[in-house]
C-alpha atoms as a PDB file:
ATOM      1  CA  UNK A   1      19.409   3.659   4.838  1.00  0.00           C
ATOM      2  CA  UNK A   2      18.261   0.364   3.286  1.00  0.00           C
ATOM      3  CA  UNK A   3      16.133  -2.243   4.906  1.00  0.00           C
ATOM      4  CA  UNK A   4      18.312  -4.898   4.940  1.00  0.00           C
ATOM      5  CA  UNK A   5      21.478  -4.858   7.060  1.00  0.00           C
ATOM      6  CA  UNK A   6      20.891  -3.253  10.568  1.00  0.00           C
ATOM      7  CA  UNK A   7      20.645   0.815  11.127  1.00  0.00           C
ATOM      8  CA  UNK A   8      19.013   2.580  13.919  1.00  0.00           C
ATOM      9  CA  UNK A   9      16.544   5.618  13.387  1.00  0.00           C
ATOM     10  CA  UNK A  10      15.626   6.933  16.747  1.00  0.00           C
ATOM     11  CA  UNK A  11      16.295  10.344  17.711  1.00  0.00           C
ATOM     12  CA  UNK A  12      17.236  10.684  21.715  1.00  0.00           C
ATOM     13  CA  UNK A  13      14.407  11.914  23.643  1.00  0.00           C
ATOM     14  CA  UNK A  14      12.016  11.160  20.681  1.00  0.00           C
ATOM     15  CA  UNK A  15      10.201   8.480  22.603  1.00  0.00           C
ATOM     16  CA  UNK A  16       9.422   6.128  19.412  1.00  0.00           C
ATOM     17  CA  UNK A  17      12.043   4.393  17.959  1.00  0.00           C
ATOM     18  CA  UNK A  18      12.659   2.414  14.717  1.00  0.00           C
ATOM     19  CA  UNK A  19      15.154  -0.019  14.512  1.00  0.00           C
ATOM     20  CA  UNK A  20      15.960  -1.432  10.275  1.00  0.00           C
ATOM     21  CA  UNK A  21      16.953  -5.023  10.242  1.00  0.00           C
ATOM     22  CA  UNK A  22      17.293  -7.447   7.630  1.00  0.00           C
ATOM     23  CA  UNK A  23      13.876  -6.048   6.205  1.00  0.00           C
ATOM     24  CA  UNK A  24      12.483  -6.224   9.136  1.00  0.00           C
ATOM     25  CA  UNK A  25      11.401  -2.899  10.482  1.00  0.00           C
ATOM     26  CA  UNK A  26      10.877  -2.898  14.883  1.00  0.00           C
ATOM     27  CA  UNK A  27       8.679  -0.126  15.963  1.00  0.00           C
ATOM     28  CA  UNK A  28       9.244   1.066  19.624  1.00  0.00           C
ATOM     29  CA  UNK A  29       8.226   3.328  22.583  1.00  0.00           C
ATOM     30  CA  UNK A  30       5.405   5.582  22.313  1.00  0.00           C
ATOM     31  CA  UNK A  31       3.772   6.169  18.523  1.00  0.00           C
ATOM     32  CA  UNK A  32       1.628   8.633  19.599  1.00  0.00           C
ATOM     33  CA  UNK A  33       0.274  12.096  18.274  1.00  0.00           C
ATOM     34  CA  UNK A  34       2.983  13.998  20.442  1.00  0.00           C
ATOM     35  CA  UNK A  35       5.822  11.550  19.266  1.00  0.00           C
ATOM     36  CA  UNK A  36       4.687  11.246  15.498  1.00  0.00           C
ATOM     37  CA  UNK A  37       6.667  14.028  13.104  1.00  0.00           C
ATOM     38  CA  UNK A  38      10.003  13.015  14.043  1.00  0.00           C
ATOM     39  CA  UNK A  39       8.532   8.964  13.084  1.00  0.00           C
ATOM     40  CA  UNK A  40       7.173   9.852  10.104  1.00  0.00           C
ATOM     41  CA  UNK A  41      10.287  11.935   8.802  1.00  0.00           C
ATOM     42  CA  UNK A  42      12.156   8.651   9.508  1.00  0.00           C
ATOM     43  CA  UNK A  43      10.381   6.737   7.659  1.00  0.00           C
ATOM     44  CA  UNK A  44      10.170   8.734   4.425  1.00  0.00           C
ATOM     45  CA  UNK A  45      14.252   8.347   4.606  1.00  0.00           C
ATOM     46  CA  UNK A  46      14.067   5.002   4.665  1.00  0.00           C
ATOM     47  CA  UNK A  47      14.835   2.730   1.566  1.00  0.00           C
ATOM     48  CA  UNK A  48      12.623   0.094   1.259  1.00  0.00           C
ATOM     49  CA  UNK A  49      13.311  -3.218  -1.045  1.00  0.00           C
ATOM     50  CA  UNK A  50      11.876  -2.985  -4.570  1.00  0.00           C
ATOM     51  CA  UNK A  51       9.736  -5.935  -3.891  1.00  0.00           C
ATOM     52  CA  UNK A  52       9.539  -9.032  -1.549  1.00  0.00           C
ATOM     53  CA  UNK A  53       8.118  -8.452   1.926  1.00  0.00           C
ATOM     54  CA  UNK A  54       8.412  -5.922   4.286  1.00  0.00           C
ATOM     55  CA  UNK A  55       7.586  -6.748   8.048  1.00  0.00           C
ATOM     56  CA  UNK A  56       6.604  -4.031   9.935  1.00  0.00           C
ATOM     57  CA  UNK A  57       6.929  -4.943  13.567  1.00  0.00           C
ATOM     58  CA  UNK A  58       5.150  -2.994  16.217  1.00  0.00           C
ATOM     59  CA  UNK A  59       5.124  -5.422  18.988  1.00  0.00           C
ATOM     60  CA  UNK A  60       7.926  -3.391  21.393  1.00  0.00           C
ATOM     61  CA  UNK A  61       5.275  -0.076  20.385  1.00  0.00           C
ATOM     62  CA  UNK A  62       4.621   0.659  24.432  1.00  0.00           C
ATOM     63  CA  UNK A  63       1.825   3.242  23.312  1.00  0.00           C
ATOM     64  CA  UNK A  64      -0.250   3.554  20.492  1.00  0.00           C
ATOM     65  CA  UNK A  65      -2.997   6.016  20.124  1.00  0.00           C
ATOM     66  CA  UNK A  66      -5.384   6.725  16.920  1.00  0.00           C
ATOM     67  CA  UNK A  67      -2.670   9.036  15.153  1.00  0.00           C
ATOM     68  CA  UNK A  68       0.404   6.114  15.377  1.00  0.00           C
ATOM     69  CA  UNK A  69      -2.335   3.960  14.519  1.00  0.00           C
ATOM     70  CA  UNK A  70      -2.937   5.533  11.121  1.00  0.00           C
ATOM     71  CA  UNK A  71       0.737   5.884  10.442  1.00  0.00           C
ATOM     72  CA  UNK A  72       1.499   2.393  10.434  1.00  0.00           C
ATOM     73  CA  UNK A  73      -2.017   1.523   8.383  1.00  0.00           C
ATOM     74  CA  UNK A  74      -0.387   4.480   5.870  1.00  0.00           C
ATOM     75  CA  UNK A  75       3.043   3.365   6.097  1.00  0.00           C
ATOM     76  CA  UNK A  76       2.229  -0.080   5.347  1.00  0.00           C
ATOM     77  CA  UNK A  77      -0.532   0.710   2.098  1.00  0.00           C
ATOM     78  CA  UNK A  78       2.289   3.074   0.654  1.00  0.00           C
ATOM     79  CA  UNK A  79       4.473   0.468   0.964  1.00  0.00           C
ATOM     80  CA  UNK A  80       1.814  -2.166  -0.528  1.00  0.00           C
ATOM     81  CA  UNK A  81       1.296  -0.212  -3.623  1.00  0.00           C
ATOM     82  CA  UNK A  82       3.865  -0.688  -5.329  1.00  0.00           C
ATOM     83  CA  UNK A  83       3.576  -4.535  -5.687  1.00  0.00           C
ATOM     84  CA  UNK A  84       5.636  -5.714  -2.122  1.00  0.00           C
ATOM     85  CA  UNK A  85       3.889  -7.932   0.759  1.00  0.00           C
ATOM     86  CA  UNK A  86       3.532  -6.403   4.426  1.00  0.00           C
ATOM     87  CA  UNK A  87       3.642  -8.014   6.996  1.00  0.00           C
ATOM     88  CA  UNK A  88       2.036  -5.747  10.311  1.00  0.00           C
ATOM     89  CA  UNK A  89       2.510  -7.252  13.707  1.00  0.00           C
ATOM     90  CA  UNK A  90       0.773  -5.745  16.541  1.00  0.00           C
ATOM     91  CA  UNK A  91       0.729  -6.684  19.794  1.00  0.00           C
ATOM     92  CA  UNK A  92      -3.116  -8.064  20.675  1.00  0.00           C
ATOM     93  CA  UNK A  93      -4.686  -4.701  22.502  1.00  0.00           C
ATOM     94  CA  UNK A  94      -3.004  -2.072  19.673  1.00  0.00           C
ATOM     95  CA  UNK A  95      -4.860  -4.863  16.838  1.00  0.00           C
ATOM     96  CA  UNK A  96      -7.511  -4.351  18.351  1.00  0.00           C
ATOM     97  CA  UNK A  97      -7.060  -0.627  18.407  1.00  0.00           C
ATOM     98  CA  UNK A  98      -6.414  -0.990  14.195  1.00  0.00           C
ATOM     99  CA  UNK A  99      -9.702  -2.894  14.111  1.00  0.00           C
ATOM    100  CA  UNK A 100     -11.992  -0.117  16.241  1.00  0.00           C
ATOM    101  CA  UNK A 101     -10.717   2.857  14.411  1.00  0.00           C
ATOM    102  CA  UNK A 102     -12.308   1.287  11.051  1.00  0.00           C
ATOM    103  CA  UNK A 103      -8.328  -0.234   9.424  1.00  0.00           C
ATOM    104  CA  UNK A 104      -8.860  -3.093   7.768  1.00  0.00           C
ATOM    105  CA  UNK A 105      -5.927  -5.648   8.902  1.00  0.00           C
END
């Protein structure tokens, strides 16, 4: 699935939700240990854009614990690596979150 366009990756009864559009990609529901396998599989099937930037926004992400925290950071490095811009919107309590578990923002 590329990022550009509009595709939906969220499995019923998952409980976290990604949502590809225009390379924008909208994190939803709960990104939490429980919820996280079936997220990360997702997004290694994703195709990202060569280069440009990639917005990763998790600002509909209802909860977030340490382990949804890290897969974000993660997601967005990998995706950094490579020479592309990332863009990581958080709502203001799961930034804060990033910030106490030691990821740099």
């Amino acid at each position: 699935m590329a990022a550009s366009g509009r595709s939906e990756a969220s499995a019923p009864g998952a409980g976290a939700g990604l949502e590809v559009v225009d390379g924008q990609v909208r994190c939803s529901g709960s990104w939490t240990v429980e919820r996280l396998e079936a997220v990360e599989r997702r997004l290694s099937g994703l195709r990202w854009p060569a280069s440009g930037e990639v917005v990763l926004d998790g600002t509909a992400v209802e909860g977030l614990d340490t382990a949804g925290t890290w897969l974000l950071h993660a997601t967005a490095a990998a995706l950094e690596r490579p020479g592309r811009t990332v863009a990581l919107r958080l709502r203001p309590e799961h930034q804060a979150l990033l910030e106490l578990v030691g990821v740099p923002a």
